[in-house]
Protein backbone atom coordinates (compact mmCIF):
# COMPACT_ATOMS: atom_id res chain seq x y z
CA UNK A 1 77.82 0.17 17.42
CA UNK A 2 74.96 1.88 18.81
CA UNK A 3 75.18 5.74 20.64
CA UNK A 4 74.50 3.93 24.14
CA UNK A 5 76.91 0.77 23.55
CA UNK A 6 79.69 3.33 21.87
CA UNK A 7 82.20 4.64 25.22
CA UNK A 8 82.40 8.25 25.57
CA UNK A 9 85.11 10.15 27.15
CA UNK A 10 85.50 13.95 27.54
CA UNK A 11 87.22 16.79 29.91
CA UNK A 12 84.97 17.29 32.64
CA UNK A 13 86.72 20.39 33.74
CA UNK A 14 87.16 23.97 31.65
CA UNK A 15 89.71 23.88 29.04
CA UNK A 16 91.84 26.54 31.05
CA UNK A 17 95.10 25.95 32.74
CA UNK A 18 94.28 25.46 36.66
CA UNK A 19 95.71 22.52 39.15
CA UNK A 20 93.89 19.69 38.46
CA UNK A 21 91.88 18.61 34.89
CA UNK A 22 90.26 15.61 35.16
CA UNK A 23 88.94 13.26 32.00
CA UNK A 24 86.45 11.45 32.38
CA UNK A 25 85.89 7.92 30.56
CA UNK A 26 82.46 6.30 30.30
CA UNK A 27 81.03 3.02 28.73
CA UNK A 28 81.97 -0.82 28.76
CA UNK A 29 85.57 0.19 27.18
CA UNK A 30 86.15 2.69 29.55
CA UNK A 31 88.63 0.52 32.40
CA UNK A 32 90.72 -0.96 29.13
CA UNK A 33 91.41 2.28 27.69
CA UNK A 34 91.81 4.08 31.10
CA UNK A 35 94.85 1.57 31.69
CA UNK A 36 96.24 2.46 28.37
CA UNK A 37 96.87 5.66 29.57
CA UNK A 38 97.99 4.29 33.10
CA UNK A 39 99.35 0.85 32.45
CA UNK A 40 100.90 0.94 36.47
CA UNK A 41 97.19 0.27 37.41
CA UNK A 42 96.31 -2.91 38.32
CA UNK A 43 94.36 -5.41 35.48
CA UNK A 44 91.11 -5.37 38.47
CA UNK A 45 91.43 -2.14 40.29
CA UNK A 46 89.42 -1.78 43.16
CA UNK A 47 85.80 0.30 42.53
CA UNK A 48 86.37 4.07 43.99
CA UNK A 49 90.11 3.71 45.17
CA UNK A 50 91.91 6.31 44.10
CA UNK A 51 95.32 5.00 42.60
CA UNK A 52 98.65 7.45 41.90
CA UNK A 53 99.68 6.77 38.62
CA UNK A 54 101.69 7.84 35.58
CA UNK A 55 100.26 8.86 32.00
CA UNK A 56 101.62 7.56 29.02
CA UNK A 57 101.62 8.72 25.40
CA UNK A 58 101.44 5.62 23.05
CA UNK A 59 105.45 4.70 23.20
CA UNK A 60 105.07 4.49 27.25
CA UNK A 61 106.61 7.91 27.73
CA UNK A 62 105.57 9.85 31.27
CA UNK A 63 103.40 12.51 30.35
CA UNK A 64 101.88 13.14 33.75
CA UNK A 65 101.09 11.67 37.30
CA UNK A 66 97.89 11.44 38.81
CA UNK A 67 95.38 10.13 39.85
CA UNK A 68 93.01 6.96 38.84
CA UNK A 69 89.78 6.60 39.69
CA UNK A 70 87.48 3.25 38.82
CA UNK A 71 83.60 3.30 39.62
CA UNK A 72 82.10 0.05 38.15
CA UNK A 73 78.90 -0.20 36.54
CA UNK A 74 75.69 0.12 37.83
CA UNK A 75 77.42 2.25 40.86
CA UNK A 76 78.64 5.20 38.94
CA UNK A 77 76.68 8.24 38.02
CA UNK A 78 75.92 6.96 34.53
CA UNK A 79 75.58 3.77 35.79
CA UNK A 80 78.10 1.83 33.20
CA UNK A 81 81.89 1.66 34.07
CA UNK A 82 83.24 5.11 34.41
CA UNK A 83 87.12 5.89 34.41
CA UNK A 84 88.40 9.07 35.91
CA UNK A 85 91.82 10.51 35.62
CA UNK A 86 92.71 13.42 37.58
CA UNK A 87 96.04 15.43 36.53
CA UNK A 88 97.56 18.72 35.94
CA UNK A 89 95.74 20.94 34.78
CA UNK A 90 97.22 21.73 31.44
CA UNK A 91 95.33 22.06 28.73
CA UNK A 92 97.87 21.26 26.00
CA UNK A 93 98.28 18.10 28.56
CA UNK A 94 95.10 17.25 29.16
CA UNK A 95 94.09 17.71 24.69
CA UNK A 96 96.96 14.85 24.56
CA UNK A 97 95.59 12.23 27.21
CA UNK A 98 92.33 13.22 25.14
CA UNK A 99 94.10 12.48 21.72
CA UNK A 100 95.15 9.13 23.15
CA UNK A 101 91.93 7.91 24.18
CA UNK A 102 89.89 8.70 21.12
CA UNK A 103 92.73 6.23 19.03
CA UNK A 104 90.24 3.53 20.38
CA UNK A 105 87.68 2.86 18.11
CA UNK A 106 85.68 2.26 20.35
CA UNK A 107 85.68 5.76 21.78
CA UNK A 108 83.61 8.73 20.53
CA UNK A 109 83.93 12.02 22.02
CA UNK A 110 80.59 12.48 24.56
CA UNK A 111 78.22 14.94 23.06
CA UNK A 112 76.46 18.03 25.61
CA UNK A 113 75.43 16.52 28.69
CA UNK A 114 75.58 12.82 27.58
CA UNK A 115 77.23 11.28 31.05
CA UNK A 116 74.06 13.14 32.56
CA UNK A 117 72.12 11.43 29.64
CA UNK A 118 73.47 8.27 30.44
CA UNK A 119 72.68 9.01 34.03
CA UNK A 120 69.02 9.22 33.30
CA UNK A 121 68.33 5.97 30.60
CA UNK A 122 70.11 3.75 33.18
CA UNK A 123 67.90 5.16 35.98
CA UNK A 124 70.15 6.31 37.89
CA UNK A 125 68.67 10.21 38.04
CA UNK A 126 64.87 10.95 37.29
CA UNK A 127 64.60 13.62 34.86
CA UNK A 128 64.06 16.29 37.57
CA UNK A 129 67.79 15.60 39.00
CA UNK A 130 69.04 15.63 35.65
CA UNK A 131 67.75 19.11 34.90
CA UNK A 132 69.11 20.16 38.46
CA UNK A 133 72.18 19.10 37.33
CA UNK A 134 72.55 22.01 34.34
CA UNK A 135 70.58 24.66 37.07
CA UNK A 136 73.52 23.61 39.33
CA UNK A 137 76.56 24.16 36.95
CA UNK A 138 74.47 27.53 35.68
CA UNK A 139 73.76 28.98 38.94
CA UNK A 140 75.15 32.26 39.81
CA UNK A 141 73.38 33.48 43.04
CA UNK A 142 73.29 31.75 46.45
CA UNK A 143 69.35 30.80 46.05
CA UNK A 144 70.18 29.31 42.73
CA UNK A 145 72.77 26.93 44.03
CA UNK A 146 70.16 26.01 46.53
CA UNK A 147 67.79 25.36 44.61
CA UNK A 148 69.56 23.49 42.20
CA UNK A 149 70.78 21.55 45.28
CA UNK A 150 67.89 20.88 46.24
CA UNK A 151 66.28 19.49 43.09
CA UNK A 152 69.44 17.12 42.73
CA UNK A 153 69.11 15.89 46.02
CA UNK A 154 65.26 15.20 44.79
CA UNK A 155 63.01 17.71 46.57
CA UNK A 156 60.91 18.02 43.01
CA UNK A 157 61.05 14.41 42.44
CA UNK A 158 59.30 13.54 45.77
CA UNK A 159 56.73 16.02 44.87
CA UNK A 160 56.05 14.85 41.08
CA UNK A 161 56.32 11.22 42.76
CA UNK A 162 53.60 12.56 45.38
CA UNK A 163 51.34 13.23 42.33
CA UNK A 164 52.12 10.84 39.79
CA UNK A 165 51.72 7.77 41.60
CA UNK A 166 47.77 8.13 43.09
CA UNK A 167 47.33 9.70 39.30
CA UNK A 168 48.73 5.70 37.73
CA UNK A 169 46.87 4.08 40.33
CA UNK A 170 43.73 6.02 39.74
CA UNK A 171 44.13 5.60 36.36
CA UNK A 172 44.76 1.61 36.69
CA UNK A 173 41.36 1.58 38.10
CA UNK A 174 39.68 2.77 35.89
CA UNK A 175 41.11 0.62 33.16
CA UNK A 176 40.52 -1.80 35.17
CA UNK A 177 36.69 -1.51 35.75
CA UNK A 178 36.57 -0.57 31.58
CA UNK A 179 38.13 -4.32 30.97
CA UNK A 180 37.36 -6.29 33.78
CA UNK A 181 33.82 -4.64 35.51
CA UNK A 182 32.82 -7.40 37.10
CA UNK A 183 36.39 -8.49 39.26
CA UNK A 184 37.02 -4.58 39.51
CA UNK A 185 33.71 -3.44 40.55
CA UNK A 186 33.12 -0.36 42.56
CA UNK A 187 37.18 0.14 41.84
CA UNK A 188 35.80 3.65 40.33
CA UNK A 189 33.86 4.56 43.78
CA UNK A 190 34.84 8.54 44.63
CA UNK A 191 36.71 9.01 41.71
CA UNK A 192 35.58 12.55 41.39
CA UNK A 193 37.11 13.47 44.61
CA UNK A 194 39.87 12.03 44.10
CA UNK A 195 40.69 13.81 40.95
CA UNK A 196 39.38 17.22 42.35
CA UNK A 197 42.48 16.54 45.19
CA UNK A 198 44.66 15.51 41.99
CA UNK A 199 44.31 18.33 40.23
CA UNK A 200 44.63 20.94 43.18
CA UNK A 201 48.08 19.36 43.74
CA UNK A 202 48.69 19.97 40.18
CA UNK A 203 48.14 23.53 40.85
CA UNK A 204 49.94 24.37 43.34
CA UNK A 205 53.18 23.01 41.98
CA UNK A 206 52.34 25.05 38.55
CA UNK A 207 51.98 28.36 40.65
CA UNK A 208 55.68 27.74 41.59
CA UNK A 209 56.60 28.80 37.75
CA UNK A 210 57.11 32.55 38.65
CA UNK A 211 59.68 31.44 41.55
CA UNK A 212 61.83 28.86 39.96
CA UNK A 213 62.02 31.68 37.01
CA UNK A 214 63.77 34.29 39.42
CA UNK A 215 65.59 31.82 41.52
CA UNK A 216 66.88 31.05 37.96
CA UNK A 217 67.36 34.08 36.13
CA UNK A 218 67.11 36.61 38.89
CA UNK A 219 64.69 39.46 39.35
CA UNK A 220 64.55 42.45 37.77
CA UNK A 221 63.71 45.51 39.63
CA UNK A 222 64.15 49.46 37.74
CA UNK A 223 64.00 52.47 40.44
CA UNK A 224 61.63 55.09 37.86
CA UNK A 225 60.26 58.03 38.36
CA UNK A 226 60.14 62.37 37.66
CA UNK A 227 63.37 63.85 37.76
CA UNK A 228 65.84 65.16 39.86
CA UNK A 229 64.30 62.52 42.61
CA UNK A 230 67.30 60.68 44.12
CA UNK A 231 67.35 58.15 42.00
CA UNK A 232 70.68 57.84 40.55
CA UNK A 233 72.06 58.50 44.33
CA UNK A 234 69.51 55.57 45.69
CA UNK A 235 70.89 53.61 43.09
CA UNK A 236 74.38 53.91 43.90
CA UNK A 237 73.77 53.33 47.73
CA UNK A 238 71.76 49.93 46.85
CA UNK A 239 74.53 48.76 44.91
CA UNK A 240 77.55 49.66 46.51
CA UNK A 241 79.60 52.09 44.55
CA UNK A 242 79.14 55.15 42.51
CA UNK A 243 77.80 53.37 39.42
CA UNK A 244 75.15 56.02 38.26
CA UNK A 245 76.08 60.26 37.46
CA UNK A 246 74.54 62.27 40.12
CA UNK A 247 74.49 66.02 39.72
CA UNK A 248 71.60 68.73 40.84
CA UNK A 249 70.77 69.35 36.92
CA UNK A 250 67.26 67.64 36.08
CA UNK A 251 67.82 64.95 33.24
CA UNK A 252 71.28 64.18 34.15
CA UNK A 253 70.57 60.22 33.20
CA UNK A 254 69.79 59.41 29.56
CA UNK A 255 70.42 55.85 29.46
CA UNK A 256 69.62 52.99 31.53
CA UNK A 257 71.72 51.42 33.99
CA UNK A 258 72.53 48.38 35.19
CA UNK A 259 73.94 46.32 38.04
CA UNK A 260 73.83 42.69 39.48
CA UNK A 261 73.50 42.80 42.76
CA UNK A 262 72.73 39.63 45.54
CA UNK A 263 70.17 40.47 48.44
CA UNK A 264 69.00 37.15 50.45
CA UNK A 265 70.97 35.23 48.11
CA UNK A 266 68.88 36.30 45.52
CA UNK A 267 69.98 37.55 41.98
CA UNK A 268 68.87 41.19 41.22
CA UNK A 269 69.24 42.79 38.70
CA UNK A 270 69.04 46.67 39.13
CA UNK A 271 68.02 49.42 36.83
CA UNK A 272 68.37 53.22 37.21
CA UNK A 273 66.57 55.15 34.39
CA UNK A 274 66.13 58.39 32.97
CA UNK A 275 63.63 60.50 34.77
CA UNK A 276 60.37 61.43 33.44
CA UNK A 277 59.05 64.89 32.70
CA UNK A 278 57.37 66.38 29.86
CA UNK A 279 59.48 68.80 27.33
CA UNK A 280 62.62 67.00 27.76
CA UNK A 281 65.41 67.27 25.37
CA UNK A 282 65.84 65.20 22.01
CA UNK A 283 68.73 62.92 23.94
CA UNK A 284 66.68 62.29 26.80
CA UNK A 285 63.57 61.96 25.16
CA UNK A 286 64.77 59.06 24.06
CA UNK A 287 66.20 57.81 27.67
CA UNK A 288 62.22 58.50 28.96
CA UNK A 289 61.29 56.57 25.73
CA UNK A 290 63.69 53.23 26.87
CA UNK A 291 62.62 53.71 30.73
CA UNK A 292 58.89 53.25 29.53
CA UNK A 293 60.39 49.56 27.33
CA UNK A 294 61.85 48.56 30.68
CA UNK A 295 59.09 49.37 33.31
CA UNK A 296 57.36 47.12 31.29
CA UNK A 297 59.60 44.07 31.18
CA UNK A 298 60.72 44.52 34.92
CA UNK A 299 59.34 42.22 37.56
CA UNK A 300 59.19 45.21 40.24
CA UNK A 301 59.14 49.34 39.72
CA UNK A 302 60.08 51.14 42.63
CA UNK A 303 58.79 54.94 41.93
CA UNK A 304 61.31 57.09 43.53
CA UNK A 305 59.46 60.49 43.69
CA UNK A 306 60.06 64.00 45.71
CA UNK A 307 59.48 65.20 49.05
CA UNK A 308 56.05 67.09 48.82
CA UNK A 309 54.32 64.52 46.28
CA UNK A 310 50.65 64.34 46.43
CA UNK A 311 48.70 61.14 46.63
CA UNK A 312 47.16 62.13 43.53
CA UNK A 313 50.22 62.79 41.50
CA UNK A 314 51.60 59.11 43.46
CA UNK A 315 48.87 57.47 41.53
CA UNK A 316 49.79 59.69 38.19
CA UNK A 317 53.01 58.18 38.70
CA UNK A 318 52.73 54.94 39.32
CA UNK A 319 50.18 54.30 36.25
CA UNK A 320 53.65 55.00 33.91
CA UNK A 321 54.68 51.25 34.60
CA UNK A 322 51.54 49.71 33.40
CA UNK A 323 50.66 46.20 34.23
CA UNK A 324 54.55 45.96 36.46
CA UNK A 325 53.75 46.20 40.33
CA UNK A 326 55.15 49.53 42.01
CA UNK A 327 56.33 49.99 45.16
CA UNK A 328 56.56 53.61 45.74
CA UNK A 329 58.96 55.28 48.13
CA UNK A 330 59.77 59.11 48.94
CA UNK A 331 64.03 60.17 47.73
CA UNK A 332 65.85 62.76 49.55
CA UNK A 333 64.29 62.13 52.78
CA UNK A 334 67.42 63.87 54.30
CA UNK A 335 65.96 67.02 53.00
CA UNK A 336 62.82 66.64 54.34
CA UNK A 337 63.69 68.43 57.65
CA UNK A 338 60.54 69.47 59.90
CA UNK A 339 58.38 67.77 57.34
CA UNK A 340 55.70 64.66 58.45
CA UNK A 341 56.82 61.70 57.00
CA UNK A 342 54.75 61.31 53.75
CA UNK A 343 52.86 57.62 52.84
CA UNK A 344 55.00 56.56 50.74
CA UNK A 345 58.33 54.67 52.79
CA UNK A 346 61.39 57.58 53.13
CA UNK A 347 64.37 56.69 51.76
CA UNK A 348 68.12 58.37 51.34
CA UNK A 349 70.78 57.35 48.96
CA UNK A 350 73.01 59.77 50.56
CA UNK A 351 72.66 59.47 54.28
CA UNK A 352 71.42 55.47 53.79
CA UNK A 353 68.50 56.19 55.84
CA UNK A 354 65.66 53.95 55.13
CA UNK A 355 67.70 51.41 52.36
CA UNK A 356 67.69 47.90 54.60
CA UNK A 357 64.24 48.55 54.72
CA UNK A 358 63.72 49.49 50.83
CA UNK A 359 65.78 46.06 50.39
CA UNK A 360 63.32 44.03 52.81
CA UNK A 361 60.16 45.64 50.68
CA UNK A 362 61.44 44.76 47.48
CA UNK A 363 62.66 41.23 48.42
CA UNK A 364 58.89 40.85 50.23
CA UNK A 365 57.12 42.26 47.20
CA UNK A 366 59.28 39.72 44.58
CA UNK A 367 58.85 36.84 46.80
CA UNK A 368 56.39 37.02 49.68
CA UNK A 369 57.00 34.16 52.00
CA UNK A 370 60.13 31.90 52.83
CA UNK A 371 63.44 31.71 51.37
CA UNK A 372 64.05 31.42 47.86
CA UNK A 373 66.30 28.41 48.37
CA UNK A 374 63.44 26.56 49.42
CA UNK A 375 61.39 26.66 45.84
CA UNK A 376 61.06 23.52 44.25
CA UNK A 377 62.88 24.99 40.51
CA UNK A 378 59.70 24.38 38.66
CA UNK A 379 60.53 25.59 35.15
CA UNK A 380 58.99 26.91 31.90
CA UNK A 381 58.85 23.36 30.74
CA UNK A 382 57.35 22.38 33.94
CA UNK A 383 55.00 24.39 34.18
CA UNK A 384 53.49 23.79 30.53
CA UNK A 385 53.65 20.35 31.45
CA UNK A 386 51.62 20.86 34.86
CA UNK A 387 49.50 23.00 32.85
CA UNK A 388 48.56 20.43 30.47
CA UNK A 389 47.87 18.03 33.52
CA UNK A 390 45.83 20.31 35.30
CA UNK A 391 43.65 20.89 32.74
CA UNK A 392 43.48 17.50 31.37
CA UNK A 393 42.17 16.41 35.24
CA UNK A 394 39.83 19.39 35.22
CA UNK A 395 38.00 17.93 32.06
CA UNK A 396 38.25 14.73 33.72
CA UNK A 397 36.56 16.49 36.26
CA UNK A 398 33.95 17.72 34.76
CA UNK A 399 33.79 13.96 32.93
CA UNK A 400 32.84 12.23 36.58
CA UNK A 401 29.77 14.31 36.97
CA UNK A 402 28.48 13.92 32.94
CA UNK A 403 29.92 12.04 31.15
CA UNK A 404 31.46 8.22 30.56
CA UNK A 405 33.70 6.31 32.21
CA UNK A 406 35.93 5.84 28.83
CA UNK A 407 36.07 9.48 28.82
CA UNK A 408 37.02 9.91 32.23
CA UNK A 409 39.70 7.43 32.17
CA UNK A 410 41.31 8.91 28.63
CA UNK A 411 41.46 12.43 30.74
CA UNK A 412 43.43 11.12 33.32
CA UNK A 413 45.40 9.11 31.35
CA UNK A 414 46.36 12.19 29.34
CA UNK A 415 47.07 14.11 32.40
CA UNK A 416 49.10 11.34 33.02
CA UNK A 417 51.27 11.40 29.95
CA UNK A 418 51.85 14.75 30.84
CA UNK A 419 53.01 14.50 34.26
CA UNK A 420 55.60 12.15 33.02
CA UNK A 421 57.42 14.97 30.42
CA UNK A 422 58.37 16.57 33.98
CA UNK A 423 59.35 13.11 35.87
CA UNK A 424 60.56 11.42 32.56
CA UNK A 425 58.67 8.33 32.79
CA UNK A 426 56.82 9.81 29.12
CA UNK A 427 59.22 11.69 26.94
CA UNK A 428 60.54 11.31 23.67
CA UNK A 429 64.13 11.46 22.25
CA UNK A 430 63.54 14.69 20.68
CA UNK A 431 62.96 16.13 23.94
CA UNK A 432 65.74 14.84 25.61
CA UNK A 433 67.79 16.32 22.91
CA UNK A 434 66.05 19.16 23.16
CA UNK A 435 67.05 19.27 26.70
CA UNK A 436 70.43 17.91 27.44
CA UNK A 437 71.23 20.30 24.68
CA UNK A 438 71.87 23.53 27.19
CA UNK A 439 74.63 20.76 29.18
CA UNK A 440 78.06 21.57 28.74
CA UNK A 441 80.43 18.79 27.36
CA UNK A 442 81.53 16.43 30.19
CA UNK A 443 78.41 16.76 32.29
């Protein structure tokens, strides 16, 4: 019996006591074993009715009642007959009706994102939705879930599709002239230009990599600066509660902090660090020496510095984080009586003065434009894979002005190949292991 003949079955909810578990059957054994367990159902139940029925153990004792659900192949999401059974959610229970099914030899238990799997090699899903479909159950932020959404409901596939297609049929022509010149002649007319628009599509989907990475993992922002600034106090205003030790004594943070917070529906997470001054003690020496780590794998550094700072001693500042971008603000602005507002932004942890619009900055600076649940989720993986095609149609490029037509066409066709890692139409098996690896069972 081969992997994709073999019926699965699996709990497709967590194996925690709650009100409903639900097992999930897939595979051409999966409505005969199903009515094992509920023998009241009838022999041809009707596709996606939902029947109330009673689970047996082996001898036809109750164990449960619930309820039956039959989607017939090719309409079910792994498009071979799938068998749902929906009872209380007991996981002792729900191990038994388990037990029961895998006494069929027939039945293996599914492996990490198999039904998904299955979902995909019977074309149900391209391999976009498939992936949207592990952002979806990982998601923890409102613009995650979005996303995710919207990559299920095929918002990336359209726009691979947009740039895939014209690729095949540009590279069909060119084939086609190679083998048959004279009844394809002139079917290579403007092909520079037309790889030139290929390739800036190509682009512009690959510049979404930095987006889909912090509508995936979140951002990471770390308030820095010298001592005795407001930090610790800004940091407990922008997250809510009195995370952070705030006391007039310079150096009163040694450690970093930190909280997740959600602004715009966007994952943050937030970092208060030691402050920075020269001499410190041993103990905070080495708090200065972890802020300087983190400033340099944050994705924003807000420099929190004193009323009074200089520009110059701004830009002394802000070179401590390096390569990270800085958005500088002025602490304790509720101190700052009489004074003219300074360039930097003023901001108060204690009084809140100034904090919706220290939020607004940061989210602008992270993000720029639009909402994060409007990204296409364009990946790591993606965005290798875009790379690879945006370079292979640059060469090709460069190929239409000086070189052959062979050459040419083996660019695009490589550009091509790569295109289809992202859409699926070109991968191999160790990739999908690679990928439906990070599933959960029973998705």
């Amino acid at each position: 019996m081969t992997p994709e003949s073999a019926t699965i079955v699996a709990l497709a909810t967590a194996p925690a006591a709650g009100a409903v578990g639900i097992l999930r059957v897939s595979g051409p054994a999966a409505l005969e074993v199903g009515r094992r367990l509920a023998p009241g159902v009838p022999a041809s139940p009707t596709p996606r009715h939902a029947y109330l029925a009673s689970f047996v153990d082996a001898a036809g004792a109750v164990l449960d009642e619930g309820l039956f659900l039959y989607f017939q192949a090719p309409r079910s999401f792994t498009g071979e007959d799938v068998v749902e059974l929906h009872a209380h959610g007991s996981p002792r229970l729900l191990r038994l009706l388990l037990a029961r099914t895998l006494e069929d030899e027939r039945v293996r238990p599914a492996l990490p994102g198999e039904f998904t799997r299955r979902a995909f090699l019977h074309g149900r899903i391209d391999l976009t939705r498939a992936e949207a479909v592990a952002d979806l159950v990982a998601a923890d932020s409102e613009a995650a879930v979005r996303a995710a959404a919207a990559g299920l409901s095929g918002a990336l596939a359209e726009r691979i599709h947009a740039l895939e297609t014209p690729l095949r049929e540009l590279h069909a022509d060119l084939e086609g002239v190679l083998n048959f010149p004279d009844e394809a002649e002139g079917a290579d007319a403007e092909a520079g230009s037309r790889v030139a628009s290929l390739r800036s599509v190509a682009e512009a989907l690959r510049a979404e990599v930095g987006r889909g990475r912090l509508v995936r993992q979140g951002a990471r922002v770390a308030l820095y600066g010298p001592v005795n600034a407001g930090k610790s106090t800004l940091f407990n205003r922008l997250v809510g509660e009195a995370r952070a030790l705030v006391d007039d004594e310079p150096g009163t943070t040694r450690d970093a902090l930190e909280t997740r917070v959600e602004w715009d529906g966007l994952g943050v997470t937030l970092y208060d660090t030691a402050g920075l001054r020269e001499a410190p003690g041993r103990v905070e020496a080495l708090g200065i020496a972890r802020t300087k780590e983190l400033l340099a794998a944050v994705d924003l550094a807000v420099l929190v510095l004193p009323p009074g700072t200089s520009r110059d001693e701004t830009a002394s500042w802000s070179r401590e984080a390096g390569d990270t971008p800085v958005l500088a603000v002025t602490g304790k602005c509720d101190v700052m009586t009489g004074v003219e507002a300074p360039a930097p932004p003023r901001v108060s942890g204690l009084t809140g003065e100034g904090v919706d619009a220290l939020r607004t900055s940061v989210l602008a600076r992270l993000w720029g434009g639009g909402t994060p649940s409007a990204v296409a989720l364009v990946s790591e993986r993606h965005a290798d894979a875009l790379r690879r095609t945006a370079e292979a149609l640059g060469r090709a490029q460069e190929a239409s002005r000086v070189s052959t037509l062979e050459v040419l066409s083996g660019e695009v066709g490589l550009a091509l190949e790569a295109l289809g890692e992202v859409s699926g139409t070109s991968v191999s098996d160790a990739l999908l292991d690679t990928l439906f690896q990070r599933f959960c069972i029973g998705k």
